[in-house]
C-alpha atoms as a PDB file:
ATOM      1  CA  UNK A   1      74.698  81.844 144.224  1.00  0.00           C
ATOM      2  CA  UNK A   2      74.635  85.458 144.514  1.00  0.00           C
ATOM      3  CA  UNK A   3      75.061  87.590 141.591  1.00  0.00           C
ATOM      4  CA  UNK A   4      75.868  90.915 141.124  1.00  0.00           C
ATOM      5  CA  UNK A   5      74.251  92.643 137.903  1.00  0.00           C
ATOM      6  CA  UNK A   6      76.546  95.394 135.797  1.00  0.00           C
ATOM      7  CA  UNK A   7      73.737  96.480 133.313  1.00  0.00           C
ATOM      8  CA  UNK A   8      76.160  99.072 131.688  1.00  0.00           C
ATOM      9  CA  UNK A   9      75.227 102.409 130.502  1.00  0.00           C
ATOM     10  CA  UNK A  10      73.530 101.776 127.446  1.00  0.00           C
ATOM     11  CA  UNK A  11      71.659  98.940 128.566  1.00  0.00           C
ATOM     12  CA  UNK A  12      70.863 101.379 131.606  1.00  0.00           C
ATOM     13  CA  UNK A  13      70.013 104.046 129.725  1.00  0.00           C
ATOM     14  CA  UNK A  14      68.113 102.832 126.032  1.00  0.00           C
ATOM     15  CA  UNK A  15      67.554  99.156 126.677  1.00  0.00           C
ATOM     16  CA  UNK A  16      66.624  97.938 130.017  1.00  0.00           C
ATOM     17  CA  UNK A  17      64.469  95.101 128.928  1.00  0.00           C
ATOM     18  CA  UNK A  18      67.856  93.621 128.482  1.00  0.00           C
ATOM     19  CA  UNK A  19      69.013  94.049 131.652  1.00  0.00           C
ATOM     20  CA  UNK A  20      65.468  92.695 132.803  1.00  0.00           C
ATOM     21  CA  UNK A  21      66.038  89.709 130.637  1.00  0.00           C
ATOM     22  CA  UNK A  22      69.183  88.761 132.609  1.00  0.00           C
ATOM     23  CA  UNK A  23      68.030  89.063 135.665  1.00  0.00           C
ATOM     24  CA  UNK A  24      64.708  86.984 134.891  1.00  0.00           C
ATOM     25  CA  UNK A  25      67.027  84.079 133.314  1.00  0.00           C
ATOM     26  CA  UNK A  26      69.599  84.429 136.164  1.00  0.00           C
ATOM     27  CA  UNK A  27      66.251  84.122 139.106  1.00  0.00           C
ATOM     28  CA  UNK A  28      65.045  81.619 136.965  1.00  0.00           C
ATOM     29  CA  UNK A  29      68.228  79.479 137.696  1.00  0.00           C
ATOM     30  CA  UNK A  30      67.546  80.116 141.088  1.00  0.00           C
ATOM     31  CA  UNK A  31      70.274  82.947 141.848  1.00  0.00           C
ATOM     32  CA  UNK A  32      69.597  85.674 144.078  1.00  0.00           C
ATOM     33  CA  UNK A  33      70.741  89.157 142.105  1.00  0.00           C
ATOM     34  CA  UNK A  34      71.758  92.349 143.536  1.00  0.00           C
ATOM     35  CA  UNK A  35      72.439  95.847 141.714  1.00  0.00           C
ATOM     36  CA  UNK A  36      75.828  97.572 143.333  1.00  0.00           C
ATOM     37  CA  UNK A  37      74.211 101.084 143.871  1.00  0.00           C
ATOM     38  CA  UNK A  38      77.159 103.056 143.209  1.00  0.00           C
ATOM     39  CA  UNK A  39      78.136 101.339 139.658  1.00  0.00           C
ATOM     40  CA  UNK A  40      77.911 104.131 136.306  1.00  0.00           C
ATOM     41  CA  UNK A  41      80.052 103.718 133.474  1.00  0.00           C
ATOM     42  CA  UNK A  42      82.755 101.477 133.247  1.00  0.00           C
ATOM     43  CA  UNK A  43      85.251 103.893 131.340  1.00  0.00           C
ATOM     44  CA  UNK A  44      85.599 101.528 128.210  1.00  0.00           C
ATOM     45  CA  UNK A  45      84.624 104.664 126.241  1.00  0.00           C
ATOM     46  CA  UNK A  46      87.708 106.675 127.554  1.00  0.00           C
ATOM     47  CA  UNK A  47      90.303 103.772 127.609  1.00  0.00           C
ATOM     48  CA  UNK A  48      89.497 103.344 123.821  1.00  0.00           C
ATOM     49  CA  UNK A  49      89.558 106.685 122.525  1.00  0.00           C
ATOM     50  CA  UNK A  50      92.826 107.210 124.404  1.00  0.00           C
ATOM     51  CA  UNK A  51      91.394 109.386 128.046  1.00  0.00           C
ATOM     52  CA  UNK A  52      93.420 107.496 130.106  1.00  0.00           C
ATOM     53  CA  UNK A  53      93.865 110.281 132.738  1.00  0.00           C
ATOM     54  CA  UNK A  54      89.783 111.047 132.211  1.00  0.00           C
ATOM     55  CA  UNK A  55      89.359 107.346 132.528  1.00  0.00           C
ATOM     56  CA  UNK A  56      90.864 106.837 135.939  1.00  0.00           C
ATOM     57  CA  UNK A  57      87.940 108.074 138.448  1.00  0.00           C
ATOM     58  CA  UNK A  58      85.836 106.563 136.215  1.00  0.00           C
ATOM     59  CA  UNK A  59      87.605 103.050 136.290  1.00  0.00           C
ATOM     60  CA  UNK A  60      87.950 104.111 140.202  1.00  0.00           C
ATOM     61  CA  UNK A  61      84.218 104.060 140.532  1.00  0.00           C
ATOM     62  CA  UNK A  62      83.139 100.900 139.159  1.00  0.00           C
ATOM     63  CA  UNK A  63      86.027  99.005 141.095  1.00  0.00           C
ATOM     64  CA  UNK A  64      84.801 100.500 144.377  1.00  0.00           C
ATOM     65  CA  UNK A  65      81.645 100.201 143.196  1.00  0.00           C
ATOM     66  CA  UNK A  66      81.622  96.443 142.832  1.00  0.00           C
ATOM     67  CA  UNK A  67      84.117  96.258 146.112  1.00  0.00           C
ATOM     68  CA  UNK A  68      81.576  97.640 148.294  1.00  0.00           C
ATOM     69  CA  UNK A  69      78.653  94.973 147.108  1.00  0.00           C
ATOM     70  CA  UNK A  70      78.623  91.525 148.773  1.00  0.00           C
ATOM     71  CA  UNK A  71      78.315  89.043 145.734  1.00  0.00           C
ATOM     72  CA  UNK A  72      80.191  85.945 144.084  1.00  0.00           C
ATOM     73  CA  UNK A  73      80.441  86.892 140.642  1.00  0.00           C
ATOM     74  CA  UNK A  74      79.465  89.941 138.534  1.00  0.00           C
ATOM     75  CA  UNK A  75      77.470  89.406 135.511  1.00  0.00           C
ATOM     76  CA  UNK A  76      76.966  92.220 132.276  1.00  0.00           C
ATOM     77  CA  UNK A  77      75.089  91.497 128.830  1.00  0.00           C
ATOM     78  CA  UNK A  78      78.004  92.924 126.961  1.00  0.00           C
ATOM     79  CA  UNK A  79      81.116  91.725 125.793  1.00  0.00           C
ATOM     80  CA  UNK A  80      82.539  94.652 124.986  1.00  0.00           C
ATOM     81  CA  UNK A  81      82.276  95.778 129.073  1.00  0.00           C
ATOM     82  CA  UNK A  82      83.201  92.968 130.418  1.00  0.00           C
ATOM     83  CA  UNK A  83      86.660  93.149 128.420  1.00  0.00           C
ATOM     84  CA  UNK A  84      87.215  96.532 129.627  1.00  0.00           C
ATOM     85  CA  UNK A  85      86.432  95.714 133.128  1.00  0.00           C
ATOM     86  CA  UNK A  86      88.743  91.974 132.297  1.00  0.00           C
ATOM     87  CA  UNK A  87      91.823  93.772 130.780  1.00  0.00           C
ATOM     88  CA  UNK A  88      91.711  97.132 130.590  1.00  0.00           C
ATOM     89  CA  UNK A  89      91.090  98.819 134.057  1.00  0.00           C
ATOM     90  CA  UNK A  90      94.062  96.751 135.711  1.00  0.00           C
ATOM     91  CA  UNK A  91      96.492  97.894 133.019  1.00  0.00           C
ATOM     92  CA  UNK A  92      95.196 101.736 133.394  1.00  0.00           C
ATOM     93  CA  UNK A  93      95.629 101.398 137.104  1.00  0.00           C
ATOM     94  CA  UNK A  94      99.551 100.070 136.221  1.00  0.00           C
ATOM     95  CA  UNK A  95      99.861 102.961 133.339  1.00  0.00           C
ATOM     96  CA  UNK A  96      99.876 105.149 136.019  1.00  0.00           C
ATOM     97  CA  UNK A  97     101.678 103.274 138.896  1.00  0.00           C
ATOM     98  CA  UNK A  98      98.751 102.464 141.410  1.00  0.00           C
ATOM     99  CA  UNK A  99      99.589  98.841 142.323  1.00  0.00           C
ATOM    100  CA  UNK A 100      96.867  99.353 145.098  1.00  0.00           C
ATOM    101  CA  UNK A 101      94.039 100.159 142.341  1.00  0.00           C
ATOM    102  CA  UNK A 102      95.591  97.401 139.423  1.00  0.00           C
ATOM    103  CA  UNK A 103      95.227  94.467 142.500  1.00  0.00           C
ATOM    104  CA  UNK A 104      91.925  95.510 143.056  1.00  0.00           C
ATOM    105  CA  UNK A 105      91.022  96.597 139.453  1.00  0.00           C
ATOM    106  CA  UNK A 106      92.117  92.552 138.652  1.00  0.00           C
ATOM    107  CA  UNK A 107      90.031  90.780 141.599  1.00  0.00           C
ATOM    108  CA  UNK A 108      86.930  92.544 140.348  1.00  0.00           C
ATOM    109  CA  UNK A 109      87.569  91.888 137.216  1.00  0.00           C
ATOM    110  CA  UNK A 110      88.349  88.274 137.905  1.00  0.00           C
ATOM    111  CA  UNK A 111      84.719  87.647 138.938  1.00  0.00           C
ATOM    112  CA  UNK A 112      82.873  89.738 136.163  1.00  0.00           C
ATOM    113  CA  UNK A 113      81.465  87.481 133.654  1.00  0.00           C
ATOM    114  CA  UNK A 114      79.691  88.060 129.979  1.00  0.00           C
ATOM    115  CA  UNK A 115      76.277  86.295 130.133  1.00  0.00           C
ATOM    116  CA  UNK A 116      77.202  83.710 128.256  1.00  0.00           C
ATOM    117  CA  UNK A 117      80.495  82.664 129.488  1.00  0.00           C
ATOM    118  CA  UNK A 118      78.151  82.379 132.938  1.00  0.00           C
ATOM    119  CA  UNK A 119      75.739  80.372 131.865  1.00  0.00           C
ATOM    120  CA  UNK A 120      78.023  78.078 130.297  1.00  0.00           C
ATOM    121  CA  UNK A 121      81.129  77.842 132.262  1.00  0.00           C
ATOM    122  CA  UNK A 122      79.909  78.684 135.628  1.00  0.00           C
ATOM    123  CA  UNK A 123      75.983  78.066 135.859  1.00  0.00           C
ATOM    124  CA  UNK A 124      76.072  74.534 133.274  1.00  0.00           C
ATOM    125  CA  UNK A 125      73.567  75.828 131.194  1.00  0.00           C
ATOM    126  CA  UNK A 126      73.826  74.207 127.594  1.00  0.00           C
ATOM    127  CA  UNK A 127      70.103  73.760 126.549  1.00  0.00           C
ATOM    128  CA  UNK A 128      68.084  76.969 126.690  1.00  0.00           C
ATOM    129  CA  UNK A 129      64.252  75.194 126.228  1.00  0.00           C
ATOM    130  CA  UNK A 130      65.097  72.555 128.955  1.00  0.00           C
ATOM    131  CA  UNK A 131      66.646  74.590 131.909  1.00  0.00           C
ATOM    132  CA  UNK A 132      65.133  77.996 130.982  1.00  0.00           C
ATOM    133  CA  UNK A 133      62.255  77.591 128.999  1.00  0.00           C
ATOM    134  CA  UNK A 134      63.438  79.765 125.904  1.00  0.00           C
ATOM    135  CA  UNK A 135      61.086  79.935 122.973  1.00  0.00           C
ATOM    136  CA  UNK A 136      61.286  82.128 120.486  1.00  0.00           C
ATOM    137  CA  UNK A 137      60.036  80.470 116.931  1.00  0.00           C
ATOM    138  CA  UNK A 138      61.721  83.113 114.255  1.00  0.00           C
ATOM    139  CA  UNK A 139      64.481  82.684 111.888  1.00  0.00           C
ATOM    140  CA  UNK A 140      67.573  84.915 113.132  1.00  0.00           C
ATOM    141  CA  UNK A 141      71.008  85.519 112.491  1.00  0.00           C
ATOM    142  CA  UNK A 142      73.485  86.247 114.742  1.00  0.00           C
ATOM    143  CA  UNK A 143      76.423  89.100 115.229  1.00  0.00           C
ATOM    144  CA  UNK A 144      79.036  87.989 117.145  1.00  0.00           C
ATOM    145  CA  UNK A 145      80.893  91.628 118.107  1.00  0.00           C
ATOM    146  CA  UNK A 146      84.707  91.948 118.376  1.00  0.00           C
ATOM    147  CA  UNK A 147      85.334  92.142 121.903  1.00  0.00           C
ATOM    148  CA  UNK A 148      83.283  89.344 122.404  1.00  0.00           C
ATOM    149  CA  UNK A 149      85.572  87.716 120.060  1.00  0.00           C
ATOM    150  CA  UNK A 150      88.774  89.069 119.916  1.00  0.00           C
ATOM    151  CA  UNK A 151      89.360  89.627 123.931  1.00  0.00           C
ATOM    152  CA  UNK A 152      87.424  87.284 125.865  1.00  0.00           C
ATOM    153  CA  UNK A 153      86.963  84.669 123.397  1.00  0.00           C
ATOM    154  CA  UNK A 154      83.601  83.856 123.974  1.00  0.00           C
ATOM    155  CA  UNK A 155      83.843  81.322 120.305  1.00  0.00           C
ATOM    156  CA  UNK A 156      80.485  79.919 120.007  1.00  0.00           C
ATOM    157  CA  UNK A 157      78.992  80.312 123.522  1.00  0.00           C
ATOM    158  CA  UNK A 158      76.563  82.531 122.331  1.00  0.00           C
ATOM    159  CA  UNK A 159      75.239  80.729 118.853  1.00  0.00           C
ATOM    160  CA  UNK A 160      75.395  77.347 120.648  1.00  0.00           C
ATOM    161  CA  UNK A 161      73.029  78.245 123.327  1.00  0.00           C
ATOM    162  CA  UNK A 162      70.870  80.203 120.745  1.00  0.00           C
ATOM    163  CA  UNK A 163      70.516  76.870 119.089  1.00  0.00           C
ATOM    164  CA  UNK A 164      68.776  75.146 122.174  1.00  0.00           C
ATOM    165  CA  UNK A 165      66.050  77.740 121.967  1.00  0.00           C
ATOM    166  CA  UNK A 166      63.017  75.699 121.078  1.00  0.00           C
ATOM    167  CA  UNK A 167      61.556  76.954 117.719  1.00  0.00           C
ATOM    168  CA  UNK A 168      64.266  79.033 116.714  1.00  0.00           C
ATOM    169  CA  UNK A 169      65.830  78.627 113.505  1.00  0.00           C
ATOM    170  CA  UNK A 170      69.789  80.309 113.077  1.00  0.00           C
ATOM    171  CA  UNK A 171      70.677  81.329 109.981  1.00  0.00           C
ATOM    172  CA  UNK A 172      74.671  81.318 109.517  1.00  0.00           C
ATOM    173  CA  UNK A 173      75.924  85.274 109.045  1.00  0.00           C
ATOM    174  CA  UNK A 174      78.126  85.158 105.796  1.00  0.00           C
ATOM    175  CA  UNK A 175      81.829  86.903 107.060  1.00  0.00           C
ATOM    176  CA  UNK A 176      80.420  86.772 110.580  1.00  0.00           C
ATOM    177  CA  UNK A 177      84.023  87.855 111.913  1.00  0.00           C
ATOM    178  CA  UNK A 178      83.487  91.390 110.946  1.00  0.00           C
ATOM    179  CA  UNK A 179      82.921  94.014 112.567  1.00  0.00           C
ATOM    180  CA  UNK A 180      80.024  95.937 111.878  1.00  0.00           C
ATOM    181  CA  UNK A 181      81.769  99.869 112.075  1.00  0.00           C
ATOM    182  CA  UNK A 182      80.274 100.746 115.578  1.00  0.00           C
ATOM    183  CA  UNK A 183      83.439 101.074 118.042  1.00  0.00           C
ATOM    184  CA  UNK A 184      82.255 103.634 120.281  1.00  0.00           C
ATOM    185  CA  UNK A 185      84.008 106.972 119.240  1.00  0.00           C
ATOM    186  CA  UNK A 186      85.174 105.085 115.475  1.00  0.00           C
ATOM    187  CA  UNK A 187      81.861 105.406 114.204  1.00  0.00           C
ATOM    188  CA  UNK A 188      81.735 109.271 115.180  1.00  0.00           C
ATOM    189  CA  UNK A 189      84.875 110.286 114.304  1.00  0.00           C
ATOM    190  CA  UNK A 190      85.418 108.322 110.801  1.00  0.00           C
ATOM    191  CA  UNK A 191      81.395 108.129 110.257  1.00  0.00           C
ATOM    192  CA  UNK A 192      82.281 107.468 106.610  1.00  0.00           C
ATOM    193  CA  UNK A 193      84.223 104.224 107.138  1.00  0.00           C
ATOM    194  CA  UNK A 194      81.643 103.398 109.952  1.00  0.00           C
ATOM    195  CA  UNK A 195      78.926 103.526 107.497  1.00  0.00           C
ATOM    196  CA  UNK A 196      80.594 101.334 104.752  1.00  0.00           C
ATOM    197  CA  UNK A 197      81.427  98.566 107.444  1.00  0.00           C
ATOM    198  CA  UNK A 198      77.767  98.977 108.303  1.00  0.00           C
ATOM    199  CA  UNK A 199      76.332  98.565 104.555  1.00  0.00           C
ATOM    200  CA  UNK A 200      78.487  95.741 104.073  1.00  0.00           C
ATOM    201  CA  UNK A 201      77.523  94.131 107.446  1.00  0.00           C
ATOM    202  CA  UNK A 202      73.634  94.739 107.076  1.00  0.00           C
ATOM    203  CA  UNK A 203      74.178  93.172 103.460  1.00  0.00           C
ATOM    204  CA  UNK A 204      75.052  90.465 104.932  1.00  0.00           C
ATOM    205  CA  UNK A 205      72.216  90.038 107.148  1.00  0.00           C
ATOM    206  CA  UNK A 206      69.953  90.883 104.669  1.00  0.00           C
ATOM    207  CA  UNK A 207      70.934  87.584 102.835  1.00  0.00           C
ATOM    208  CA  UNK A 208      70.375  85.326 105.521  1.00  0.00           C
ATOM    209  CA  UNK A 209      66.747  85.822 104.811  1.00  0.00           C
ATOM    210  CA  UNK A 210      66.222  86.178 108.315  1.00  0.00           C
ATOM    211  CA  UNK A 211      63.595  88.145 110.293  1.00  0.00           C
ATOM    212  CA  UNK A 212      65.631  89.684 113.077  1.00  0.00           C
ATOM    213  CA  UNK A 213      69.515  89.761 113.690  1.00  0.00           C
ATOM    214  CA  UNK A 214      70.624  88.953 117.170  1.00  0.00           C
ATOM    215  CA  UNK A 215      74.333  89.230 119.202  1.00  0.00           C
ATOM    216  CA  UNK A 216      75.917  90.538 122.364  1.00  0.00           C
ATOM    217  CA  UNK A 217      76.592  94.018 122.656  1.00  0.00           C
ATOM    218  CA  UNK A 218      73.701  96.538 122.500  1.00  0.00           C
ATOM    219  CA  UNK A 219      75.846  98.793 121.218  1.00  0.00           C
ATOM    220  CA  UNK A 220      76.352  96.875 118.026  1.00  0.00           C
ATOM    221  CA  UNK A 221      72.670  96.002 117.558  1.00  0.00           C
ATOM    222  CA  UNK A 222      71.747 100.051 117.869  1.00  0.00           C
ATOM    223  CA  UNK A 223      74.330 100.542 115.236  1.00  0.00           C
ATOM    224  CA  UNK A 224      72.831  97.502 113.181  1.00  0.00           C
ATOM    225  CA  UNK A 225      69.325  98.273 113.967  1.00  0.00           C
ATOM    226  CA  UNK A 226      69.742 102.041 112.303  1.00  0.00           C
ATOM    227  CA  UNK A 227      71.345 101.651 109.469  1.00  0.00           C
ATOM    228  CA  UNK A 228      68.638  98.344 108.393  1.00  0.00           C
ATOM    229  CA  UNK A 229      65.674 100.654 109.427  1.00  0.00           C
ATOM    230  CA  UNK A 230      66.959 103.694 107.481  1.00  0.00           C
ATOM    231  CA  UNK A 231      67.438 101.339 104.484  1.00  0.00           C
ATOM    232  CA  UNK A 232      63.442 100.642 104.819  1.00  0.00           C
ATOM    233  CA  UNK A 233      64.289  96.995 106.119  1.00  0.00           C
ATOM    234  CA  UNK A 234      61.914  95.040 108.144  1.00  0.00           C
ATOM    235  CA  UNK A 235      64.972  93.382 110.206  1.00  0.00           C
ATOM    236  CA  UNK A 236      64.828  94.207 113.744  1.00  0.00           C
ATOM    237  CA  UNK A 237      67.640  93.589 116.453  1.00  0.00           C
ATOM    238  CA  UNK A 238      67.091  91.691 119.465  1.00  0.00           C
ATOM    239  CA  UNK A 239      70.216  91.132 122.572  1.00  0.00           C
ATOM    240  CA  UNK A 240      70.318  87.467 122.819  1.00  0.00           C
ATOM    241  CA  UNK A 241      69.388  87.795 126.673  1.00  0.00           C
ATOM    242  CA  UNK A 242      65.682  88.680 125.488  1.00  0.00           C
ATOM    243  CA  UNK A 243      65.859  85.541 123.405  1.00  0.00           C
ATOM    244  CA  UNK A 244      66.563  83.432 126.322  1.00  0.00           C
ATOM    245  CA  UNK A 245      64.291  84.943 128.727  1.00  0.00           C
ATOM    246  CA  UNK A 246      61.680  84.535 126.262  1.00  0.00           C
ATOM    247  CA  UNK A 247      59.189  81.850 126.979  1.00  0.00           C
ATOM    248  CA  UNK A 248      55.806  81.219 125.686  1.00  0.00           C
ATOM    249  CA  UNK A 249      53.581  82.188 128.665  1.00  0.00           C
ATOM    250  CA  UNK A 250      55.807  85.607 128.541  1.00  0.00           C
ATOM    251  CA  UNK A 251      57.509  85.665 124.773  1.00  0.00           C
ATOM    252  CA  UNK A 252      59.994  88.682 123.518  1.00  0.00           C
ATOM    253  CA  UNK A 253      58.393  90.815 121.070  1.00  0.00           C
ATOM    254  CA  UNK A 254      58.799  89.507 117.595  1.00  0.00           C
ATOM    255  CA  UNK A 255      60.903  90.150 114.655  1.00  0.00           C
ATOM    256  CA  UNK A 256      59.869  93.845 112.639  1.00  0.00           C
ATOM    257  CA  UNK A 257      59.301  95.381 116.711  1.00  0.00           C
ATOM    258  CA  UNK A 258      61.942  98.804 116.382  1.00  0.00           C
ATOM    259  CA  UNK A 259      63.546  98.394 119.813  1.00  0.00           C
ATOM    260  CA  UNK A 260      62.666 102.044 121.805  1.00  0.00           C
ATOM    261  CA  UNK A 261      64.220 103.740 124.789  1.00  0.00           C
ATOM    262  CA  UNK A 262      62.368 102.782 128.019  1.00  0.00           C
ATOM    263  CA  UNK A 263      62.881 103.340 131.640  1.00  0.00           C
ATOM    264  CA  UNK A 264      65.768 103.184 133.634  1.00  0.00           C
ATOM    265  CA  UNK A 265      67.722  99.529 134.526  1.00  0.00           C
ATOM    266  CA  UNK A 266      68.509 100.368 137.692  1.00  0.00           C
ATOM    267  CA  UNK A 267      64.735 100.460 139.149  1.00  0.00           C
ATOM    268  CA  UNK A 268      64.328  96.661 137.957  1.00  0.00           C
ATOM    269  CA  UNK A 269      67.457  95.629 139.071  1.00  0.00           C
ATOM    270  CA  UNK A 270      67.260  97.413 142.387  1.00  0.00           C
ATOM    271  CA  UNK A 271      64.295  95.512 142.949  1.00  0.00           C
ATOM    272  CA  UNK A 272      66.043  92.143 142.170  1.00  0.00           C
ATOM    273  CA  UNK A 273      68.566  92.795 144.692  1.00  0.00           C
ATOM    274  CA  UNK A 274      67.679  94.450 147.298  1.00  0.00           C
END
């Protein structure tokens, strides 16, 4: 199968080991991966802080983007993007009365997949250690973020196939469901009600007793990740894509590594592709 890669900005810009990470587990499979050239940001940003007219090239972009790429489905390590991409760029494109861009808006977003609803639903995947090799022996937790949730209903994809990772023990998140305060824009604009969803979410963690917290959205582990390290905490954040890529001849780095900027996606993924 051929797979086209949306790393999204952040992964793009602050944590491209992630977007490594998917393509090594997707080549690992046996899929060929490509990286459309022309894809930037998706325009989830806008469409939630209420930019719909600032959102429309933007939305414009990543549909032509991913139109212009020869691929059978789209893959992103973020649940959060992929529900943008799902259900909000068709419903932009019919806010302002382009049928032509809501059609196409829909077909591309009819083959863009989180990474775990791929590997489950489309690829079979449903024990890490035996069809990828996964090992990573740390206790974790796991974050399961809202849009992940709440709009594509991704349930326990994630946990389940952190489960199969060979050495790995998961620590249950008390009051899982909520949301840790990040939301884009929410957590600038009402930073005070951001940071008490925060303490209360890294409280949480912190109980587990676990060494690192884990989950689906970088966004949400940055967010996570700052607040524990400014509290003087030794729990790190991890995207569950570097969990499954991890093996032992090649392992992730372990729990108490600060995550740091690094070099641009779109070199790796290029590479993958084309």
């Amino acid at each position: 199968m051929k797979i086209a890669l949306f790393a999204t900005c952040i992964v793009d810009a602050m944590y491209p080991t992630t977007a490594r990470a998917t393509v090594a587990i997707l080549e690992r499979l046996g899929h060929d991966v490509v990286f459309p050239a022309g894809q930037a940001c998706c325009g989830q940003m806008h469409l939630n802080s209420g930019y719909f007219p600032e959102a429309v090239p933007v939305v414009r972009n990543h549909v032509e983007a991913f139109e212009a790429a020869e691929y059978d489905v789209a893959v992103a390590p973020s649940g959060s993007c992929v529900a943008s991409v799902k259900h909000q760029h068709a419903m932009l494109a019919r806010s302002i009365g382009d049928r032509d861009l809501e059609t196409r808006a829909t077909a591309v977003g009819e083959r863009t997949y989180e990474l775990s609803s791929l590997l489950t639903d489309v690829l079979g995947v449903d024990d890490a250690a035996a069809q990828l090799g996964s090992w990573y022996p740390y206790r974790i937790t796991y974050h399961p973020s809202c849009h992940g949730m709440r709009l594509l209903r991704l349930g326990d994809r994630q946990a389940n196939l952190l489960r199969t990772v060979e050495g790995l023990e998961l620590e249950p998140l008390p009051e899982a469901d909520q949301c840790c305060g990040f939301g884009g824009t929410f957590s600038l604009k009402n930073t005070e009600v951001s940071s008490a969803m925060l303490a209360d979410k890294n409280a949480n963690i912190t109980a587990t007793g676990a060494q690192l917290c884990t989950g689906g959205d970088a966004s949400c582990l940055m967010h996570i990740c700052g607040g524990l390290s400014r509290e003087g905490s030794r729990i790190s954040t991890l995207h569950f894509a570097e969990i499954l890529a991890s093996t032992r001849e090649h392992p992730a780095p372990p729990p108490g590594s600060l995550r740091r900027p690094g070099r641009r996606a779109t070199g790796i993924a290029g590479k993958a592709g084309q």
